[in-house]
Protein backbone atom coordinates (compact mmCIF):
# COMPACT_ATOMS: atom_id res chain seq x y z
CA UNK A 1 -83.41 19.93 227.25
CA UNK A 2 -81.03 22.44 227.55
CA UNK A 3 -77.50 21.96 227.03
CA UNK A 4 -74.18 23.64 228.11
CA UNK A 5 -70.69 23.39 225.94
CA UNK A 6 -68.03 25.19 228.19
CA UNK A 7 -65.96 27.20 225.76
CA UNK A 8 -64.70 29.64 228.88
CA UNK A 9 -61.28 31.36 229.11
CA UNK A 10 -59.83 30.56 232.29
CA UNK A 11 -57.87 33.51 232.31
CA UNK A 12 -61.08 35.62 231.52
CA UNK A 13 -59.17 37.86 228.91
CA UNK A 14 -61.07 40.88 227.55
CA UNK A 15 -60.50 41.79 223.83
CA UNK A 16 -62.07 44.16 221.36
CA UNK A 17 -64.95 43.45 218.80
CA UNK A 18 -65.93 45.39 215.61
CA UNK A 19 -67.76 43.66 212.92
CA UNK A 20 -69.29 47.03 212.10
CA UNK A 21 -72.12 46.88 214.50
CA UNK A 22 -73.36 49.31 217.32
CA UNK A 23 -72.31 48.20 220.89
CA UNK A 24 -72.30 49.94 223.96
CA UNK A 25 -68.71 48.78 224.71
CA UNK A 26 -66.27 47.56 222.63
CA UNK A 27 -65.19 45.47 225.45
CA UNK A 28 -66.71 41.56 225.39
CA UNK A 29 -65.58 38.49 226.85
CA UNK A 30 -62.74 37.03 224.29
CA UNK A 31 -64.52 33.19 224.90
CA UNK A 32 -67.83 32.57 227.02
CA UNK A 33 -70.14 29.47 227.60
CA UNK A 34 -72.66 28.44 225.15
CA UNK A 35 -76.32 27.90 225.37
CA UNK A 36 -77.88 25.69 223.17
CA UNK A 37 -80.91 26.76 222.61
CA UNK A 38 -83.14 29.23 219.68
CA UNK A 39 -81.40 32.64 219.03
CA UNK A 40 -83.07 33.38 215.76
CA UNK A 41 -85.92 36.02 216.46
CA UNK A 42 -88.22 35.30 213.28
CA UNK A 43 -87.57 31.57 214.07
CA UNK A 44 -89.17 32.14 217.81
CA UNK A 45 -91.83 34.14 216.65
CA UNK A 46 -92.77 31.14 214.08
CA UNK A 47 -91.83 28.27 216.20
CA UNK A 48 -95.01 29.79 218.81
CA UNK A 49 -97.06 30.78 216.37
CA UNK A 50 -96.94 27.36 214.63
CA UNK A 51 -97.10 25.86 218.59
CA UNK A 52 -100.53 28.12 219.61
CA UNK A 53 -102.31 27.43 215.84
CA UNK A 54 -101.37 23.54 217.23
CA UNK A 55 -102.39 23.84 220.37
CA UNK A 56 -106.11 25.52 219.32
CA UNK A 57 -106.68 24.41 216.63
CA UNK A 58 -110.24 24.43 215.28
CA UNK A 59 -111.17 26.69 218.70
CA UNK A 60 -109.60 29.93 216.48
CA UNK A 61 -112.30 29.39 213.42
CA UNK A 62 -114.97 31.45 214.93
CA UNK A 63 -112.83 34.13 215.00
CA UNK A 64 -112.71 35.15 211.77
CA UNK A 65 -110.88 37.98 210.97
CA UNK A 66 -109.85 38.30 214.75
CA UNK A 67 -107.76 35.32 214.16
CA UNK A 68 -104.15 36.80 214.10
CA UNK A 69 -104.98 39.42 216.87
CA UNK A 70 -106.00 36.51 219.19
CA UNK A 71 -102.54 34.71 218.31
CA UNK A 72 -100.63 37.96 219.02
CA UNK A 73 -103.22 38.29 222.28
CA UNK A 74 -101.88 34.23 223.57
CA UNK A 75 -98.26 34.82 222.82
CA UNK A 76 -98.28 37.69 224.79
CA UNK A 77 -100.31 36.30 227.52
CA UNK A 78 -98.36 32.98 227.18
CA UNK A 79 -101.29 30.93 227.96
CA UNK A 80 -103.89 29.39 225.54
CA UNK A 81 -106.69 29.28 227.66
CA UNK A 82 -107.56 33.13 227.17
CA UNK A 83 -108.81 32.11 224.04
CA UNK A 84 -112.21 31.52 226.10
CA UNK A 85 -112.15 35.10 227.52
CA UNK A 86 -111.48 37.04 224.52
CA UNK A 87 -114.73 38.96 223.25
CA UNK A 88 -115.07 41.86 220.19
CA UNK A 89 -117.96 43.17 219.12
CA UNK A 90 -118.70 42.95 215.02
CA UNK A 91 -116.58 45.08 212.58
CA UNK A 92 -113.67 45.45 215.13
CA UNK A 93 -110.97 44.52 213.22
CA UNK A 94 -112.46 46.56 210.05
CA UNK A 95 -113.37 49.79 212.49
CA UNK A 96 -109.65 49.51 214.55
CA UNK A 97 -107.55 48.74 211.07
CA UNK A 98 -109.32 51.70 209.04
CA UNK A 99 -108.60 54.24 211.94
CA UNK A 100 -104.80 52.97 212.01
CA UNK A 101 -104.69 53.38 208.13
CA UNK A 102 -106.33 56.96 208.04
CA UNK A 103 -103.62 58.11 210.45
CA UNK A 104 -106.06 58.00 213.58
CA UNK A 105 -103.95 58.46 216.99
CA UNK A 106 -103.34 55.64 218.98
CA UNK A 107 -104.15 56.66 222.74
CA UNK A 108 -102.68 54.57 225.09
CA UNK A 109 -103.41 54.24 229.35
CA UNK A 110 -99.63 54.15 230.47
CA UNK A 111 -96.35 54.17 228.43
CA UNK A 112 -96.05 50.19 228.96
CA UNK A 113 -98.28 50.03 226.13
CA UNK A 114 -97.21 53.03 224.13
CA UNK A 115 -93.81 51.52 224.53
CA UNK A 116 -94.71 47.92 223.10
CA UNK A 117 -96.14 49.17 219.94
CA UNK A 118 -94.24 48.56 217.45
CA UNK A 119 -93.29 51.71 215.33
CA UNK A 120 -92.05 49.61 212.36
CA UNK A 121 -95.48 48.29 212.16
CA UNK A 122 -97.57 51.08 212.35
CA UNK A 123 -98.67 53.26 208.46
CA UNK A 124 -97.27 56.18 208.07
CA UNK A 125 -99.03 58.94 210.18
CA UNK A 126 -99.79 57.59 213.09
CA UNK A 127 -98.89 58.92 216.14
CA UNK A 128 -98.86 57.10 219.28
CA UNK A 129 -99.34 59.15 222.84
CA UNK A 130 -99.71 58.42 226.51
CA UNK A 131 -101.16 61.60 229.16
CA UNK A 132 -100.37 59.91 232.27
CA UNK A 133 -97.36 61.56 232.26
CA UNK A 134 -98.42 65.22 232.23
CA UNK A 135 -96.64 67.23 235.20
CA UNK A 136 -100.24 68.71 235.81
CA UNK A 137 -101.80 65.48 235.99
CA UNK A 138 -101.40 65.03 239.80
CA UNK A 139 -103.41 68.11 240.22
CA UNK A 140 -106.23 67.33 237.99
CA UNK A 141 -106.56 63.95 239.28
CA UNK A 142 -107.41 65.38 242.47
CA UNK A 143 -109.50 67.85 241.66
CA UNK A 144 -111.44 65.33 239.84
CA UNK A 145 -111.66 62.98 243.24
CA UNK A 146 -110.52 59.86 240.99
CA UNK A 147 -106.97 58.23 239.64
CA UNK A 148 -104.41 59.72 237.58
CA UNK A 149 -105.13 57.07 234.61
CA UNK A 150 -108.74 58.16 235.04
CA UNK A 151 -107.85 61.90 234.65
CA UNK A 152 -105.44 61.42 231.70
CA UNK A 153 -108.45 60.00 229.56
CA UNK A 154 -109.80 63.75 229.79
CA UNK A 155 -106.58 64.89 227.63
CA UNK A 156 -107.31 62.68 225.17
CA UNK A 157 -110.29 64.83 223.94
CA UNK A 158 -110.01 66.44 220.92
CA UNK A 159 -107.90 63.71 219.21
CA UNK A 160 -109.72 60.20 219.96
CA UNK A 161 -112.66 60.81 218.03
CA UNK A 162 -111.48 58.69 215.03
CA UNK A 163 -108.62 56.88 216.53
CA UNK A 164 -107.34 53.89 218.54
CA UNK A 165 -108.30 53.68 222.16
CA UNK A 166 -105.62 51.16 224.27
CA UNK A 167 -106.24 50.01 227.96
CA UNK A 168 -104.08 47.86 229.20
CA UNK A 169 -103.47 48.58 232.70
CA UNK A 170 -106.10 50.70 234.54
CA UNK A 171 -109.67 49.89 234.99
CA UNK A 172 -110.52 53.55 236.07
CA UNK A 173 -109.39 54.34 232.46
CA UNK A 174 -112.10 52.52 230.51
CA UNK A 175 -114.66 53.35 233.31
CA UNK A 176 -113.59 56.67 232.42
CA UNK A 177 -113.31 56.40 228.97
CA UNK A 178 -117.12 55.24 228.65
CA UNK A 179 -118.31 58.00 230.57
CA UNK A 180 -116.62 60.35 228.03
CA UNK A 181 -118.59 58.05 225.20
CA UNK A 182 -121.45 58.13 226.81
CA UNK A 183 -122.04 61.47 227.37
CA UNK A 184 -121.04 62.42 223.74
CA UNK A 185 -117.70 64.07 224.37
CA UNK A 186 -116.03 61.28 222.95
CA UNK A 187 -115.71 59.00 220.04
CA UNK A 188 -112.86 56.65 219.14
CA UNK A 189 -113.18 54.50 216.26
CA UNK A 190 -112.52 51.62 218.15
CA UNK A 191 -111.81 50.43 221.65
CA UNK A 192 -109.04 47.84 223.19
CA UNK A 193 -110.06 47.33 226.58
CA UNK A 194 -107.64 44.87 228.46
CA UNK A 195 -106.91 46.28 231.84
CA UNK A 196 -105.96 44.17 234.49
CA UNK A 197 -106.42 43.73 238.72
CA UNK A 198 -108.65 42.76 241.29
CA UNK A 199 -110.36 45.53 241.70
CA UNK A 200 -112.47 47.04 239.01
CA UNK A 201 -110.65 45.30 235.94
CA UNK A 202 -113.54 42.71 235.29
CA UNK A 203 -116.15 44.69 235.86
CA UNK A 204 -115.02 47.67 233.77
CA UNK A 205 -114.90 44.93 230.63
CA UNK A 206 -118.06 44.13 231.18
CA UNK A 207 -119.26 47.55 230.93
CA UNK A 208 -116.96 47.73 227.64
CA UNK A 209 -119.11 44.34 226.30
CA UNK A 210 -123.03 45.76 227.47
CA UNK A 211 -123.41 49.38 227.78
CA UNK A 212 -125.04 50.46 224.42
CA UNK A 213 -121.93 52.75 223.80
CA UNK A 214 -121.46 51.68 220.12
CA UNK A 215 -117.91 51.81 219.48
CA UNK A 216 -116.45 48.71 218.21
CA UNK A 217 -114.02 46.65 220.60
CA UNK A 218 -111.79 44.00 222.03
CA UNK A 219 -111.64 43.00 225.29
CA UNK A 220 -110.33 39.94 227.64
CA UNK A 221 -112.78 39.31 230.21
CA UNK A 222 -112.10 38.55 233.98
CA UNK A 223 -109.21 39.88 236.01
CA UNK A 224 -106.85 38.92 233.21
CA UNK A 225 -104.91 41.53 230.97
CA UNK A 226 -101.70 43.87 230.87
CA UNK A 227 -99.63 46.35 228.58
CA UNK A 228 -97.97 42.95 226.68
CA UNK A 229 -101.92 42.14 225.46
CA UNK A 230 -102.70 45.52 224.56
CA UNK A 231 -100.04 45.97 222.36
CA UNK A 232 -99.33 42.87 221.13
CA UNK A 233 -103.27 43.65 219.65
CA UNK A 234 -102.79 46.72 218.12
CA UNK A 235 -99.37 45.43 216.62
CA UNK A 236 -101.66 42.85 215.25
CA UNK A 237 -104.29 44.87 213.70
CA UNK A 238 -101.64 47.34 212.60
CA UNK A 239 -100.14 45.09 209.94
CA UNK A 240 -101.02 41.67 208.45
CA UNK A 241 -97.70 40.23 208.34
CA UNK A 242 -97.66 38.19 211.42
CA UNK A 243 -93.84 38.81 211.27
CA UNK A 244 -92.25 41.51 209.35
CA UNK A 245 -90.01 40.98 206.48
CA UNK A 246 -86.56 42.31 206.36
């Protein structure tokens, strides 16, 4: 239960702070009300980590060394029951951590995900990059008669062969992304394929799971996915502290 302790200054008075840390104002209320409730960030992290190990228990063994990306995958989903819908193919984690450690590029469907993964975490070299917001892009997705996440895949040629392939929003991006595989003109090293909707986003993970592509990958199956999946994956596989020292 949450609690309140009323600590507030009637008279609302404003005074300065400085204990030698960066704020955007120096300005902050002299007394406020109190919260009681978790404020310690590594204490969170291991408080729900702890809670979804608890909570699954013995359904996380066949995982293997997919364990601590499914973890990261729940969190971020905030809901156990994906556990059922996650799906990699063999050597994933091996094929997606050797391409982060060689310095592969991490290609990402929208800045959401680009956004989410976390720099700090990443080895040295690795660049992260989203296309989708080219100023040409408009252009070539209609000369291509599909989506704008569809035609940003086609800038990613020349630098996915050998890196990190992140979907987290737009089916027509992995549908896209496939074709590209398919056809030879493209070869990541691995594939996260998470994109969420109504329309397109299941089927397009199924196509991930059967086409004899041969790229290694991660997916969540059904309608179910998002940016916060994506890159709460790839900030698993990119480093196997589940939280990062000081």
């Amino acid at each position: 239960m949450v609690s309140s302790r009323s600590e507030r200054d009637p008279t609302h008075v404003l005074a300065p702070r400085d204990h030698g840390v960066p704020v955007r104002s120096r300005w902050v209320c002299a007394v406020t009300t109190r919260l009681d409730y978790q404020r310690d960030p590594r204490a969170i992290y291991r408080e729900s980590f702890a809670t979804i190990r608890g909570e699954l228990g013995d359904r996380l063994a066949p995982f293997g060394d997919l364990e601590r990306v499914v973890v990261r995958m729940v969190h971020a989903a905030g809901d156990t029951a994906i556990v059922d819908m996650i799906e990699a193919s063999d050597g994933f984690v091996a094929a997606a951590s050797t391409a982060l450690c060689e310095g592969g590029t991490v290609w990402c469907d929208s800045e959401m995900v680009a956004r989410g993964i976390t720099r700090s975490r990443l080895p040295e070299g690795v660049s992260v990059r989203c296309s989708l917001g080219d100023p040409d892009l408009p252009d070539l997705a209609r000369a291509l008669e599909t989506t704008r996440s569809a035609a940003a895949v086609e800038r990613w040629l020349g630098s996915i062969d050998g890196g990190l392939a992140v979907i987290g929003n737009a089916p027509t991006a992995l549908f896209r992304l496939l074709e590209l595989v398919l056809d030879g003109s493209a070869r990541p090293a691995a594939i996260i394929g998470v994109p969420v909707g109504f329309v397109g986003a299941a089927e397009s993970k199924v196509a991930l799971a059967e086409l004899d592509h041969g790229v290694p990958y991660l997916t969540l199956h059904g309608r179910r996915g998002g940016s916060a999946i994506a890159f709460a994956a790839v900030n698993a596989l990119a480093n196997e502290h589940e939280i990062l020292p000081r």
